[in-house]
PDB file of N, CA and C in Angstrom:
ATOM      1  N   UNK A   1     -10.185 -19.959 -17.193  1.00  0.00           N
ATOM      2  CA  UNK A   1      -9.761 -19.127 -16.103  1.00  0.00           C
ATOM      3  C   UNK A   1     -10.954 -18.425 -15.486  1.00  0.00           C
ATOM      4  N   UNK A   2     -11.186 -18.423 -14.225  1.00  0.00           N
ATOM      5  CA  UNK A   2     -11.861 -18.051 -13.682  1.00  0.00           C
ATOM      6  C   UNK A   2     -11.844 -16.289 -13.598  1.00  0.00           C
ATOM      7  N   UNK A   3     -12.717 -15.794 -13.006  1.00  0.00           N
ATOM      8  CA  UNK A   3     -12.610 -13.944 -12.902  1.00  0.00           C
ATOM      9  C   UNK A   3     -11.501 -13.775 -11.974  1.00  0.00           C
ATOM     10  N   UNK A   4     -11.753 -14.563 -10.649  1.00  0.00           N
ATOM     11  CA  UNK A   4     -10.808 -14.099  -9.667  1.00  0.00           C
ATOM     12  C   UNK A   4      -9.295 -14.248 -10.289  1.00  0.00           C
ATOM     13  N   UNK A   5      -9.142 -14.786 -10.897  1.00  0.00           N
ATOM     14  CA  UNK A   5      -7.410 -15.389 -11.111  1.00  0.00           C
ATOM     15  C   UNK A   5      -6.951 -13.977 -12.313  1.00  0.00           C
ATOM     16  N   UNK A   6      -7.698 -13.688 -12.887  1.00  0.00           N
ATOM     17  CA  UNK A   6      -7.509 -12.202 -13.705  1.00  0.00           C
ATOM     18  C   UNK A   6      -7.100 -11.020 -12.823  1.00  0.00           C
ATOM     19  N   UNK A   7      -7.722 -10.814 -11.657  1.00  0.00           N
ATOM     20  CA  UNK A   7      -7.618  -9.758 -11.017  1.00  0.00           C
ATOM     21  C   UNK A   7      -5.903  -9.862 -10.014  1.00  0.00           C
ATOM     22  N   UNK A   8      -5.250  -8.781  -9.882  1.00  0.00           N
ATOM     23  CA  UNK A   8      -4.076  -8.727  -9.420  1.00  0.00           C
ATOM     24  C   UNK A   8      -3.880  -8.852  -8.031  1.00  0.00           C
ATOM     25  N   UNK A   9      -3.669  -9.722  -7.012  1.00  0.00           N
ATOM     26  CA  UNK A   9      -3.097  -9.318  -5.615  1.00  0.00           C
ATOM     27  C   UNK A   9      -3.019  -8.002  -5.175  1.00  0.00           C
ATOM     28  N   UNK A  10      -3.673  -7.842  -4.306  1.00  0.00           N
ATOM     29  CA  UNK A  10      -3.715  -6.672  -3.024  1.00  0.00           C
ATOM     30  C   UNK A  10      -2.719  -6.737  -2.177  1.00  0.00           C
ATOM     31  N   UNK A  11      -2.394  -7.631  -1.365  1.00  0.00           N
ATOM     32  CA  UNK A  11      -2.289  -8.729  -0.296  1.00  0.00           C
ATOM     33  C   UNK A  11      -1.098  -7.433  -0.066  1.00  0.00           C
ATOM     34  N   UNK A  12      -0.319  -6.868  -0.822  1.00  0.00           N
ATOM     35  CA  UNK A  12       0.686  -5.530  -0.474  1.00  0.00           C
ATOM     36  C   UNK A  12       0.739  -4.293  -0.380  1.00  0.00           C
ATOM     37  N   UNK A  13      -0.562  -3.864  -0.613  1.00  0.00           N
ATOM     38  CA  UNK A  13      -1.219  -2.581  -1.253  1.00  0.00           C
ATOM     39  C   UNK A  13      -1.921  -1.867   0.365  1.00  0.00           C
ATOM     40  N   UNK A  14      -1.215  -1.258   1.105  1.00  0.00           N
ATOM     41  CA  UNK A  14      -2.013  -0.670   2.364  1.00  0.00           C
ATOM     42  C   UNK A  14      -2.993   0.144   2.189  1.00  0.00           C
ATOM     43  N   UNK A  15      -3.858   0.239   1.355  1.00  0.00           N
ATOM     44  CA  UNK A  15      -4.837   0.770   0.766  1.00  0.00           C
ATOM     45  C   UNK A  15      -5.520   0.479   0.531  1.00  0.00           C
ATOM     46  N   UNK A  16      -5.454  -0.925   0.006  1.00  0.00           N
ATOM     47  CA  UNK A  16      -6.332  -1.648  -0.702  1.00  0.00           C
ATOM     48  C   UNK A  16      -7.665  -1.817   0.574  1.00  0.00           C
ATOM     49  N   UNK A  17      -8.843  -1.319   0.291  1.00  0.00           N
ATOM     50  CA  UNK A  17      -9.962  -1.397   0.499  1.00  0.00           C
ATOM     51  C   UNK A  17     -10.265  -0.535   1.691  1.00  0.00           C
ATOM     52  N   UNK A  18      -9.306   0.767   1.660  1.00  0.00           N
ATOM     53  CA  UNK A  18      -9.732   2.072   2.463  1.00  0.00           C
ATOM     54  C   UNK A  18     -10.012   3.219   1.585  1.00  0.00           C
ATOM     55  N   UNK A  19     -11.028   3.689   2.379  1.00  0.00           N
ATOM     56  CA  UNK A  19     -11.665   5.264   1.244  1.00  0.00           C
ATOM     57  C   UNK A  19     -10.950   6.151   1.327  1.00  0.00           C
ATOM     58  N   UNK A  20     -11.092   7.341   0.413  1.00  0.00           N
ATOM     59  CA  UNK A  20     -10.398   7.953   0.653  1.00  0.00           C
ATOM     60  C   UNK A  20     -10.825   9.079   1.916  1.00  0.00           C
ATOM     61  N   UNK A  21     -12.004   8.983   1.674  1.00  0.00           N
ATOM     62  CA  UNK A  21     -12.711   9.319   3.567  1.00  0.00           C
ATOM     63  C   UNK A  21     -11.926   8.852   4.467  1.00  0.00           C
ATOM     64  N   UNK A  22     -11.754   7.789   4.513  1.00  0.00           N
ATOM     65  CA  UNK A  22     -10.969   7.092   6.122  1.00  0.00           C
ATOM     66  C   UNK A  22      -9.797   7.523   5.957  1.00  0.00           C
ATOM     67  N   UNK A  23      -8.721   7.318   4.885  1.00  0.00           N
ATOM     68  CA  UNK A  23      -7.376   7.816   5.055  1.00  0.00           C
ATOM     69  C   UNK A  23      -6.942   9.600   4.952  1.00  0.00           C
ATOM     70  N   UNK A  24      -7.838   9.938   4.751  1.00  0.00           N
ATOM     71  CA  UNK A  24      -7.907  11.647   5.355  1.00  0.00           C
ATOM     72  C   UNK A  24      -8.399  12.108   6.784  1.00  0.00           C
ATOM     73  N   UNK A  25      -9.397  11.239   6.953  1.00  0.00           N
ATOM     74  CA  UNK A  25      -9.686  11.541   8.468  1.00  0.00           C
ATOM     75  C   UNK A  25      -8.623  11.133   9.345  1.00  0.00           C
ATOM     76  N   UNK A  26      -7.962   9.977   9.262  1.00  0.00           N
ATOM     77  CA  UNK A  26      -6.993   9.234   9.827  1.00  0.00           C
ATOM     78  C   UNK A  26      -5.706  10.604   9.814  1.00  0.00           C
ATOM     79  N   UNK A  27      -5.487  11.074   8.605  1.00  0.00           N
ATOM     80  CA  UNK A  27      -4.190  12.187   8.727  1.00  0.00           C
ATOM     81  C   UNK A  27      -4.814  13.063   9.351  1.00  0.00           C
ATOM     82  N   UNK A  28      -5.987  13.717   9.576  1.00  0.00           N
ATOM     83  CA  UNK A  28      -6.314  14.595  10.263  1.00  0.00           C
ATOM     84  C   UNK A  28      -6.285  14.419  11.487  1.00  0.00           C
ATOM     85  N   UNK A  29      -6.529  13.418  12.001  1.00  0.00           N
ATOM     86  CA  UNK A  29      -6.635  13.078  13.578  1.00  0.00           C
ATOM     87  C   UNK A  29      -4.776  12.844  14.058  1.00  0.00           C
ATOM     88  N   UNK A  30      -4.269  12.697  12.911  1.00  0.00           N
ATOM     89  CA  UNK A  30      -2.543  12.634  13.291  1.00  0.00           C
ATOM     90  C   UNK A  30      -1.548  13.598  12.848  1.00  0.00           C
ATOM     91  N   UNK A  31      -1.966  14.654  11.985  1.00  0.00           N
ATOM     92  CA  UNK A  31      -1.597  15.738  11.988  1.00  0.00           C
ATOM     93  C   UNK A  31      -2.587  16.905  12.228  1.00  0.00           C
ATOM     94  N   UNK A  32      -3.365  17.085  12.307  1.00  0.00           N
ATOM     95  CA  UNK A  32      -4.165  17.915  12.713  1.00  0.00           C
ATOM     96  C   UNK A  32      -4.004  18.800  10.885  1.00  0.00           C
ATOM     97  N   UNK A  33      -5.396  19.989  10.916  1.00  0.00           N
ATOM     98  CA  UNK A  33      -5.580  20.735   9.551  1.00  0.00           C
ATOM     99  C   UNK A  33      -4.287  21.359   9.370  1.00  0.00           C
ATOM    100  N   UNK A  34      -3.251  21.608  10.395  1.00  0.00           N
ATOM    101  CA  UNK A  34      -2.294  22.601   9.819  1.00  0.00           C
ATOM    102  C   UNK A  34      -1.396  21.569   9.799  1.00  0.00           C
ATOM    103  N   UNK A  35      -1.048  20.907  10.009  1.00  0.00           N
ATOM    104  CA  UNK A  35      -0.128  20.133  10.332  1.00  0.00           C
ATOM    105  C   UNK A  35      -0.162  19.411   8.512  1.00  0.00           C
ATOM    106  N   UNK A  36      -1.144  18.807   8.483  1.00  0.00           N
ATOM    107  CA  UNK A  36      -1.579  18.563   7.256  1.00  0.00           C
ATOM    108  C   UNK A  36      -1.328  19.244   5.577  1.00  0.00           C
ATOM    109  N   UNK A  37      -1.318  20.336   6.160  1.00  0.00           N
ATOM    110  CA  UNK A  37      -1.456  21.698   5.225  1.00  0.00           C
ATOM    111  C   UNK A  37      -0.122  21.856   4.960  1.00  0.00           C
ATOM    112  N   UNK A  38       0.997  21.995   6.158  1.00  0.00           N
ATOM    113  CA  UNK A  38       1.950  21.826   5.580  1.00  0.00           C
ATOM    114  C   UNK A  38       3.083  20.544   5.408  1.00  0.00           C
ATOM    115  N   UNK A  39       2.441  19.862   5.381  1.00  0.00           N
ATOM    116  CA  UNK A  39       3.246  18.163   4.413  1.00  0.00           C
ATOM    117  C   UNK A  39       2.707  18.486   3.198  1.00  0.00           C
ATOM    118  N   UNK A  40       1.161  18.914   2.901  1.00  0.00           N
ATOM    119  CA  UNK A  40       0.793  19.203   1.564  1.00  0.00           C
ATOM    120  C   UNK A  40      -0.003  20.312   1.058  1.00  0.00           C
ATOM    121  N   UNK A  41       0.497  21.419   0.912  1.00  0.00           N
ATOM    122  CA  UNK A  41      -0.136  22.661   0.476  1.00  0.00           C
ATOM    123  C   UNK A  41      -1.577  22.443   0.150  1.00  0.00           C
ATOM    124  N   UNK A  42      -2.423  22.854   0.899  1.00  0.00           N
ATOM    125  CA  UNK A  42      -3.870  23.013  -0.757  1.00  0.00           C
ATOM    126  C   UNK A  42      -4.664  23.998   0.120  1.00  0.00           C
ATOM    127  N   UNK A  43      -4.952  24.495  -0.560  1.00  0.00           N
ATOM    128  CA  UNK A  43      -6.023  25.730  -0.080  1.00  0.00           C
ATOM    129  C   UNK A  43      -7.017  24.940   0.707  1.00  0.00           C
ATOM    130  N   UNK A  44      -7.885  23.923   0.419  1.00  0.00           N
ATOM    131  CA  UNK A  44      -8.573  23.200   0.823  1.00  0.00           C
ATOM    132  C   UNK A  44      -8.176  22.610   2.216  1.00  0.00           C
ATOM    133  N   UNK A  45      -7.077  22.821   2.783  1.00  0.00           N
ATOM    134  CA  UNK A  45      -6.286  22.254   3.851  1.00  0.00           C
ATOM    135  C   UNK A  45      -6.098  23.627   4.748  1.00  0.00           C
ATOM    136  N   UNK A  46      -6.090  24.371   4.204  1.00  0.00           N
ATOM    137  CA  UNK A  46      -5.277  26.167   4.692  1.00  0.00           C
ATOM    138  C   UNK A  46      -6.618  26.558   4.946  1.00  0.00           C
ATOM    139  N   UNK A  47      -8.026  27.204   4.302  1.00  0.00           N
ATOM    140  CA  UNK A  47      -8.775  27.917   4.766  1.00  0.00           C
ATOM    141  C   UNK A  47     -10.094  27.071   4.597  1.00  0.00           C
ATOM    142  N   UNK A  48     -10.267  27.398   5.572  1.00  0.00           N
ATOM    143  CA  UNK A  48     -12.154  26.583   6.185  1.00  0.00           C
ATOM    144  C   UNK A  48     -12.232  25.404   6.014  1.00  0.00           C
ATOM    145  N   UNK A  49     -11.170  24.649   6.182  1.00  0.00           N
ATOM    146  CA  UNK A  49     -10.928  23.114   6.055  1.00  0.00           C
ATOM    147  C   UNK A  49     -11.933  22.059   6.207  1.00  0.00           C
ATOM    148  N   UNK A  50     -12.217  20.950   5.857  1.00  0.00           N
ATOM    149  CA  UNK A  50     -13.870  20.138   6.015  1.00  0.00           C
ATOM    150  C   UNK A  50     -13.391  18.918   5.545  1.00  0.00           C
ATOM    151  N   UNK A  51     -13.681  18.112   6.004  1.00  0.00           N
ATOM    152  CA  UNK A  51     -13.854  16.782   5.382  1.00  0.00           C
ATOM    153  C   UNK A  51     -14.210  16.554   3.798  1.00  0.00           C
ATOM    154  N   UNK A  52     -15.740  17.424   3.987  1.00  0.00           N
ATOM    155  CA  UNK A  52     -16.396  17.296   2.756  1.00  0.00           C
ATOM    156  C   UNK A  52     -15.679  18.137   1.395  1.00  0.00           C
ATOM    157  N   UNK A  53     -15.237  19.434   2.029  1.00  0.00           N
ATOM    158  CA  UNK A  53     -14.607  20.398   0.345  1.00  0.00           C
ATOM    159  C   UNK A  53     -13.015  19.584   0.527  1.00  0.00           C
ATOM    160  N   UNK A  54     -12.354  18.820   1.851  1.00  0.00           N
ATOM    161  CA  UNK A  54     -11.255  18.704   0.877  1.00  0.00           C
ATOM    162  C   UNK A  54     -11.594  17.204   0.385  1.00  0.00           C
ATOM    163  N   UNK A  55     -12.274  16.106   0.388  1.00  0.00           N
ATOM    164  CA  UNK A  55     -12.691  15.115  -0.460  1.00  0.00           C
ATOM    165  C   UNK A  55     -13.292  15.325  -2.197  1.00  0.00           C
ATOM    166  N   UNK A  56     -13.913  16.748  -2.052  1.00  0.00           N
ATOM    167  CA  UNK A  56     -14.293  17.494  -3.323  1.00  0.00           C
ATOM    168  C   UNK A  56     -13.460  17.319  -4.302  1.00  0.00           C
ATOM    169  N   UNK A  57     -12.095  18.246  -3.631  1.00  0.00           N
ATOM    170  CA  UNK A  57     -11.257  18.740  -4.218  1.00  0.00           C
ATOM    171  C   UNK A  57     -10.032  17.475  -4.443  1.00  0.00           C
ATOM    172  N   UNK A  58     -10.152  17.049  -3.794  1.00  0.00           N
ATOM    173  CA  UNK A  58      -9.091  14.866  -3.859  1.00  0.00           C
ATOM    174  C   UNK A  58      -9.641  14.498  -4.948  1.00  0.00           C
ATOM    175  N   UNK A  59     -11.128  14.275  -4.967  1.00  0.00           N
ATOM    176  CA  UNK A  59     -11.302  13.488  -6.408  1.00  0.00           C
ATOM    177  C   UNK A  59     -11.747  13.644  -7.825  1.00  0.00           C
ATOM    178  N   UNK A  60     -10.828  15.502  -7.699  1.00  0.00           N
ATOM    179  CA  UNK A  60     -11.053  15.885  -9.224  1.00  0.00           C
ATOM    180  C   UNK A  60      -9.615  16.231  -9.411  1.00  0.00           C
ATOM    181  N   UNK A  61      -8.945  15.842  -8.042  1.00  0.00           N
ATOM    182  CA  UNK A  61      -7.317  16.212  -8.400  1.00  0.00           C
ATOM    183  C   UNK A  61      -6.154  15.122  -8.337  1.00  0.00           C
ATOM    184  N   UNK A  62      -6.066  14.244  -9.426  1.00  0.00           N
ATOM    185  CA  UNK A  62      -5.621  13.213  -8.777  1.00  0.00           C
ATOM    186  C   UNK A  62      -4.277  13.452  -8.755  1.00  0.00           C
ATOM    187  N   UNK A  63      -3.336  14.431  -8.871  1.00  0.00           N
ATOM    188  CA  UNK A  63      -2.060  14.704  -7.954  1.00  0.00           C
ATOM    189  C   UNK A  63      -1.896  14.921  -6.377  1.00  0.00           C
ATOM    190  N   UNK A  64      -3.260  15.502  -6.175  1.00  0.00           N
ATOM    191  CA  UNK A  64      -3.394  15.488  -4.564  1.00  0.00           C
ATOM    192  C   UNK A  64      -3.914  14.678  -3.944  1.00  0.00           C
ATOM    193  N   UNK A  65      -4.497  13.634  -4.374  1.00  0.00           N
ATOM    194  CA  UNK A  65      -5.266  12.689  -4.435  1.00  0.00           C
ATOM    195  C   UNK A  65      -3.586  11.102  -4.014  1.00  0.00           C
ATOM    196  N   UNK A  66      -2.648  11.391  -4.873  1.00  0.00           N
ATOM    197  CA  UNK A  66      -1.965  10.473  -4.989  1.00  0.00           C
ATOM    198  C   UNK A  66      -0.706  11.133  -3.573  1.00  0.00           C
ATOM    199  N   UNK A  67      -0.868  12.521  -3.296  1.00  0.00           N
ATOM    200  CA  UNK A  67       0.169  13.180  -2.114  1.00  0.00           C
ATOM    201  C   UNK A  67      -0.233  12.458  -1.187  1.00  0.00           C
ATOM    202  N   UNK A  68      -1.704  12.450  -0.844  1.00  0.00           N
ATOM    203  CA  UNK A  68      -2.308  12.130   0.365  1.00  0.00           C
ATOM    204  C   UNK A  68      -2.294  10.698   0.760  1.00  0.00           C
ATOM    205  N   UNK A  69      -2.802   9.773  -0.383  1.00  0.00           N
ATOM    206  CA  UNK A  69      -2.197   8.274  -0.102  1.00  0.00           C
ATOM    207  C   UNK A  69      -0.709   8.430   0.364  1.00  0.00           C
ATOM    208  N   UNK A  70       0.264   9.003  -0.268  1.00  0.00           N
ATOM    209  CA  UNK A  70       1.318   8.701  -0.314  1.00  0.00           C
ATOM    210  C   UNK A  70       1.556   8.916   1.437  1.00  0.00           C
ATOM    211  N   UNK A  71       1.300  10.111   1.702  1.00  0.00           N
ATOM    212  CA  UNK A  71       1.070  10.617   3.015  1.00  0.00           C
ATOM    213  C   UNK A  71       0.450   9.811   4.299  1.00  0.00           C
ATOM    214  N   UNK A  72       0.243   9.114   3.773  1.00  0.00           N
ATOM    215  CA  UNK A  72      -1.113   7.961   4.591  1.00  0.00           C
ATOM    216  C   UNK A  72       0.089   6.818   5.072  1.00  0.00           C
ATOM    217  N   UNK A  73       0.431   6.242   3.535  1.00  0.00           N
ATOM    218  CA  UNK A  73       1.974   5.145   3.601  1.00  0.00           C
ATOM    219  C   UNK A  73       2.839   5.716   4.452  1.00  0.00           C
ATOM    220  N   UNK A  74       3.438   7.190   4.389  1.00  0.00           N
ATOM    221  CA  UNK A  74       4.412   7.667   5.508  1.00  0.00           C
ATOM    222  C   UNK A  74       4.582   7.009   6.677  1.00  0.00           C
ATOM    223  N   UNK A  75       2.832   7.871   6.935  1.00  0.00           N
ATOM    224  CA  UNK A  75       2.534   7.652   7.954  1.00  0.00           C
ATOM    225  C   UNK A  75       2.574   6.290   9.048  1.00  0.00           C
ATOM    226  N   UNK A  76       1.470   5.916   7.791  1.00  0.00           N
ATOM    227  CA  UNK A  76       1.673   4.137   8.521  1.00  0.00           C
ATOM    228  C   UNK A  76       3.230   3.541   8.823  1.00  0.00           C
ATOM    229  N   UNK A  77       4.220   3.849   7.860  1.00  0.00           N
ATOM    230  CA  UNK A  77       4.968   3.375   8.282  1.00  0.00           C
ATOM    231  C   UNK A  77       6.016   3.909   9.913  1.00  0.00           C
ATOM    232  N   UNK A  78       5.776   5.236   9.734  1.00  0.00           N
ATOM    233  CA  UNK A  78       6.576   6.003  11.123  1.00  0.00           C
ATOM    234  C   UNK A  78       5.997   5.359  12.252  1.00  0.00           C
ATOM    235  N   UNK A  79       4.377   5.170  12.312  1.00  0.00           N
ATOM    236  CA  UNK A  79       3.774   4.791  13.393  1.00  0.00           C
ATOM    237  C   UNK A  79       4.272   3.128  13.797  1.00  0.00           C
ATOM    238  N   UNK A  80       4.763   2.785  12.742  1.00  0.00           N
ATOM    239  CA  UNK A  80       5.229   1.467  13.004  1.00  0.00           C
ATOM    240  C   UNK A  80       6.891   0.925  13.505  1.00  0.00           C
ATOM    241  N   UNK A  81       7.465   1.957  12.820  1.00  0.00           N
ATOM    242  CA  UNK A  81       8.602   1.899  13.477  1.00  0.00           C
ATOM    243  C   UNK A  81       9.184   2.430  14.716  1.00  0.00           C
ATOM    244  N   UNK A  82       8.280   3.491  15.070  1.00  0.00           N
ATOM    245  CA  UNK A  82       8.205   3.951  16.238  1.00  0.00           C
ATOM    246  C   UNK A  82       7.225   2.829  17.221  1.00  0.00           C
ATOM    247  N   UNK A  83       7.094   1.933  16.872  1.00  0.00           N
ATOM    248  CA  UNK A  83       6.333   1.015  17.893  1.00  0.00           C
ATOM    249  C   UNK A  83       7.219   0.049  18.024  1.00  0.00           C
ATOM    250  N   UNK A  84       8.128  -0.584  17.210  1.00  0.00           N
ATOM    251  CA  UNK A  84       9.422  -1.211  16.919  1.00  0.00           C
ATOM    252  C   UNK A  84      10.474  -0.895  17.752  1.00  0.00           C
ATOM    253  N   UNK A  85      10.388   0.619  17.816  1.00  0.00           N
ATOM    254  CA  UNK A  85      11.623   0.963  18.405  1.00  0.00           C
ATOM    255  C   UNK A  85      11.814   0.781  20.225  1.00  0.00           C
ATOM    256  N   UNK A  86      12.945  -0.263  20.384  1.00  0.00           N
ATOM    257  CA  UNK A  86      12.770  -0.373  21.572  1.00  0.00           C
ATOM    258  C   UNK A  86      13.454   0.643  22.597  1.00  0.00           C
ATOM    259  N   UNK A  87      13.262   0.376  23.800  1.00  0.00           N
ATOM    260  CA  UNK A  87      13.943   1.563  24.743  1.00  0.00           C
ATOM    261  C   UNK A  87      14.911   1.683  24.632  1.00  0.00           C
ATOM    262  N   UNK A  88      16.146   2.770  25.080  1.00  0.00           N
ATOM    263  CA  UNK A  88      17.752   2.801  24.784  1.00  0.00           C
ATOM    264  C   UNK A  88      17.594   2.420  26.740  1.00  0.00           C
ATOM    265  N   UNK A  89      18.201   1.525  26.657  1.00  0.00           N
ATOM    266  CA  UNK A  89      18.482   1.171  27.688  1.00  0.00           C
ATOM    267  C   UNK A  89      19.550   1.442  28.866  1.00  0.00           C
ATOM    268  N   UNK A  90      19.934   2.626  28.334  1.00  0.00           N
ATOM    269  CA  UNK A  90      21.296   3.769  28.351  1.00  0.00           C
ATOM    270  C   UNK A  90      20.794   5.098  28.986  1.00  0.00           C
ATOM    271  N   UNK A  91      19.505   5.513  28.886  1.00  0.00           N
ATOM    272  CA  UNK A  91      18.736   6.399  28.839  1.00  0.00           C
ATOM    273  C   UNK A  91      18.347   6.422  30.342  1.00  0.00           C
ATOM    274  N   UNK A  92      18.810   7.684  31.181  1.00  0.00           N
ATOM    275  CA  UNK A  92      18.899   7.960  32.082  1.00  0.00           C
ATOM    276  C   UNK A  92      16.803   7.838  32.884  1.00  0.00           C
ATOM    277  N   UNK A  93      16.824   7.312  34.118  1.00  0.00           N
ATOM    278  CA  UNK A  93      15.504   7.659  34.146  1.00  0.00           C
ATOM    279  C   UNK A  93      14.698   8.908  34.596  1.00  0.00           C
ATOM    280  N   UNK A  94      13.595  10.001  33.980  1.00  0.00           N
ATOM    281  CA  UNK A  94      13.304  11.065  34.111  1.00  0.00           C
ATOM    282  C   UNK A  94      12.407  11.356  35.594  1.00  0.00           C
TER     283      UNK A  94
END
């Protein structure tokens, strides 16, 4: 058996091969710091917010660490079904 055939499929994993840099910046640019702060409490989110102290604080906490992926999946998925969703065609024009 080769190495590759040991290792498990990604191919389902929306994560698989994003940092956790990119999928925080990504919630930040779509909820903004407060917006953020409250889907997931952390001080690190609430006062003097940064890229850098809340990545600090992600990868010595891996409960917040696992909110924020989770948060990421939400996400991805709302943005997708809201792109899905077609017009009500019922819907008066504004």
């Amino acid at each position: 058996m080769s190495e590759t055939e040991n290792i498990p499929s990604q191919a389902n994993n929306p994560l698989h091969g994003l940092t956790l840099e990119f999928i925080l910046t990504e919630l930040v640019e779509h909820y903004g710091w407060d917006g953020l702060n409250e889907q997931i409490p952390l001080k690190c989110f609430a006062h003097e917010p940064s890229i850098k102290s809340s990545l600090k604080l992600l990868r010595k906490t891996p409960w917040a660490r696992e909110k924020v992926e989770s948060l990421y999946g939400f996400m991805l998925r709302e943005i997708r079904r809201a792109e899905r969703k077609p017009e009500n065609p019922y819907r008066l024009p504004e």
